[in-house]
Protein backbone atom coordinates (compact mmCIF):
# COMPACT_ATOMS: atom_id res chain seq x y z
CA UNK A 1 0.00 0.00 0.00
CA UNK A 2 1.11 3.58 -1.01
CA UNK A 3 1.01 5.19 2.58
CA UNK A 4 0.97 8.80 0.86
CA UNK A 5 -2.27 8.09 -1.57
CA UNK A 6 -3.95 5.88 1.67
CA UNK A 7 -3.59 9.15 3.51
CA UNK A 8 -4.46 11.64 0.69
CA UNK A 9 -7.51 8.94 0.27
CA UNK A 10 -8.61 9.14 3.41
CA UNK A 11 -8.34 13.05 4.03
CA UNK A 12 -10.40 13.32 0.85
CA UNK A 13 -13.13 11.24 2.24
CA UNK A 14 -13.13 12.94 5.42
CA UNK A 15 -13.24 16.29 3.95
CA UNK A 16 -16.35 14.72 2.35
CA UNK A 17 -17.77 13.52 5.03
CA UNK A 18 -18.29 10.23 3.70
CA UNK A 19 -17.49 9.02 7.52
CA UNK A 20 -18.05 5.30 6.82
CA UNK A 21 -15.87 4.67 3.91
CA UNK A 22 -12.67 5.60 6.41
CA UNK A 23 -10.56 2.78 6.89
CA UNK A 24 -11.04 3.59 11.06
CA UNK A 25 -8.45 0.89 11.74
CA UNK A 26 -5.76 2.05 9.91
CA UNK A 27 -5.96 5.77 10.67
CA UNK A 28 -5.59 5.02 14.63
CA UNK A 29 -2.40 2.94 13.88
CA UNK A 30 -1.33 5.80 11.72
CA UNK A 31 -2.16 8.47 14.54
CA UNK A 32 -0.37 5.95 17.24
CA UNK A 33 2.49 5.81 14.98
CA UNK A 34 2.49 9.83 14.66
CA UNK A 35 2.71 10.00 18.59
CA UNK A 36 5.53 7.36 18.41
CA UNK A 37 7.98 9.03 15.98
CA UNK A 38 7.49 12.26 18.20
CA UNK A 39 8.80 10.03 20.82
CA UNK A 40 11.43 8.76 19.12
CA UNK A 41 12.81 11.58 17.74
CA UNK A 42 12.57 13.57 21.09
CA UNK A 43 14.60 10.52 22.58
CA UNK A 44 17.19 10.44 19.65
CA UNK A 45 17.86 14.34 20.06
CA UNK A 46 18.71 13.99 23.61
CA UNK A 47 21.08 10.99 23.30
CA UNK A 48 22.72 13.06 20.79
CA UNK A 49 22.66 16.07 22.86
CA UNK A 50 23.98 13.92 25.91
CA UNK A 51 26.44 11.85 23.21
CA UNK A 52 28.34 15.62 22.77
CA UNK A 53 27.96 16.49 26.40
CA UNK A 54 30.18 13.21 27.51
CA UNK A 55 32.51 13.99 24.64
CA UNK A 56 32.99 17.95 25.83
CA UNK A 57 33.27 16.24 29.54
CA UNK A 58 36.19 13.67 28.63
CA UNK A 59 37.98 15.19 25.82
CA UNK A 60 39.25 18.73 26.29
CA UNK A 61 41.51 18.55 23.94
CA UNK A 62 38.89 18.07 21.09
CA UNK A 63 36.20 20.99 22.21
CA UNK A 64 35.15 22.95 19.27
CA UNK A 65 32.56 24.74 17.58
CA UNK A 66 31.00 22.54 15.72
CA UNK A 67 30.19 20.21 19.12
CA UNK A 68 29.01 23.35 20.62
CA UNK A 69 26.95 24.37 17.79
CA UNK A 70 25.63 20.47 17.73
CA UNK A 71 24.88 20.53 21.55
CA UNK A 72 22.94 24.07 20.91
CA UNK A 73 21.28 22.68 17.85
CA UNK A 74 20.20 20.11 19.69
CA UNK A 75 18.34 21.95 22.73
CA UNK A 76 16.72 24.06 20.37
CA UNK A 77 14.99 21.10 18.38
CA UNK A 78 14.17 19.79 21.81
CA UNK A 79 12.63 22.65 22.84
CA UNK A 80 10.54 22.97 19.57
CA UNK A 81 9.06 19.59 19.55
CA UNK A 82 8.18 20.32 23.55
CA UNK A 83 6.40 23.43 22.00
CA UNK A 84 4.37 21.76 19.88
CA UNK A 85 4.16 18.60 21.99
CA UNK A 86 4.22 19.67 26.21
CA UNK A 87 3.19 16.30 27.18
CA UNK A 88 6.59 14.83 25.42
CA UNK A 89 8.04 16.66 28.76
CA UNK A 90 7.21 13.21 30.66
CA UNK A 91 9.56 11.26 28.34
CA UNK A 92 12.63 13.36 29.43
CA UNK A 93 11.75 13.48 32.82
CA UNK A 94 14.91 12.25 35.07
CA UNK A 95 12.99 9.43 36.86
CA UNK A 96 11.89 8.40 33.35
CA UNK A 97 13.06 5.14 32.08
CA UNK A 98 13.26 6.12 28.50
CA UNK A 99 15.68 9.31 29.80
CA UNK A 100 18.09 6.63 31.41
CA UNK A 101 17.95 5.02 27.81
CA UNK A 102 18.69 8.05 26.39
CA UNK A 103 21.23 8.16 28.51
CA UNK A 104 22.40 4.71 27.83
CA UNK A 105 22.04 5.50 24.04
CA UNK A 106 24.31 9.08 24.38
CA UNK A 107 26.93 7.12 26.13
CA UNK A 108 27.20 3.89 23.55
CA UNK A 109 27.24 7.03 20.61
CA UNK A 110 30.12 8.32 22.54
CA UNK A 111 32.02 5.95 23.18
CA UNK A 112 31.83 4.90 19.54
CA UNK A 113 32.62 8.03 18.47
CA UNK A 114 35.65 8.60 20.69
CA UNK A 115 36.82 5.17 21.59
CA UNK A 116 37.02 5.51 25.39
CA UNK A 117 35.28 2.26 26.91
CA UNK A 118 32.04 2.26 28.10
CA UNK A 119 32.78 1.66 31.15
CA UNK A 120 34.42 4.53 31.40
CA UNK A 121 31.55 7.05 31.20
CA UNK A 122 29.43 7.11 34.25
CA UNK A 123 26.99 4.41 34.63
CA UNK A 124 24.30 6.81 35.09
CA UNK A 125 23.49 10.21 33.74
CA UNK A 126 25.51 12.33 35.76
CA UNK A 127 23.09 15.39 34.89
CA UNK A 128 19.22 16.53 35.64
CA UNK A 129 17.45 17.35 32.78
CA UNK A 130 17.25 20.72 33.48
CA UNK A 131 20.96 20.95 33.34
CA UNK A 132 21.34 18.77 30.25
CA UNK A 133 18.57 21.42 28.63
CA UNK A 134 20.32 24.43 29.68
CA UNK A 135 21.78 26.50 27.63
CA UNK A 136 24.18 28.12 29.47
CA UNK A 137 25.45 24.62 31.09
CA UNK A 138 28.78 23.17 29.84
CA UNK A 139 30.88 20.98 31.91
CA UNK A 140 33.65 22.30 34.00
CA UNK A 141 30.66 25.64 34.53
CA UNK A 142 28.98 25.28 37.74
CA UNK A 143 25.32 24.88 37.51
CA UNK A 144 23.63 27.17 39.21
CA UNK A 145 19.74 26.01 40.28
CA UNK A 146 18.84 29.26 41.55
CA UNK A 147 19.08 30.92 38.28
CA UNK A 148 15.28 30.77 36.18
């Protein structure tokens, strides 16, 4: 099945009101599926983000632009898709088990990207979320939790 002409199909009949021709079943795996790549990519973005925040923490040697402009790039898109989306907040939330898999994501992306061992990140995200999502936060800066 053409996914693009199912959906153009089904907007069409919609818009038409022709209610009982809509393939019902389909649509609400297509709407779950919506919800689930908005989960996904929200997910993704922060194990990147959290990938570049382990590599500014253990290699000082190799800071640079571009991994602040990724770790930057990467907040923003956050913070879009929690504009749009608010209730994506819970999946980022620190007692949140897909946040630890982020976490366990960012660190397996890092230490494939830098070859230090695994085991020699931190076996748990050594950040809040609110850190990781701040924009003024880099290692080695203290974090401040009295600033808004």
């Amino acid at each position: 099945m053409d996914i693009v002409t199912w959906a153009n199909e089904q907007a069409e009949l919609i818009r038409a009101g022709c209610l009982s021709e809509l393939d019902l079943e389909n649509i609400a795996e297509e709407i779950e599926d919506v919800g689930k790549s908005e989960k996904y990519e929200i997910a993704n973005r922060m194990a990147v983000l959290i990938c570049h925040l382990l590599k500014w923490e253990h290699q000082l040697d190799y800071r640079g632009s571009s991994w602040i402009s990724t770790i930057h790039d990467q907040r923003e898109r956050i913070e879009l898709r929690l504009k749009k989306s608010p209730s994506l907040r819970l999946f980022i939330a620190d007692d949140d088990w897909r946040m630890r898999d982020a976490y366990l994501d960012g660190k397996q992306q890092a230490s494939t990207e830098t070859g230090i061992s695994n085991a020699d990140f931190p076996s748990e995200c050594p950040w809040i979320t609110e850190q990781i999502m701040d924009h003024t936060f880099f290692l080695g800066v203290p974090y401040d939790k009295t600033k808004p």
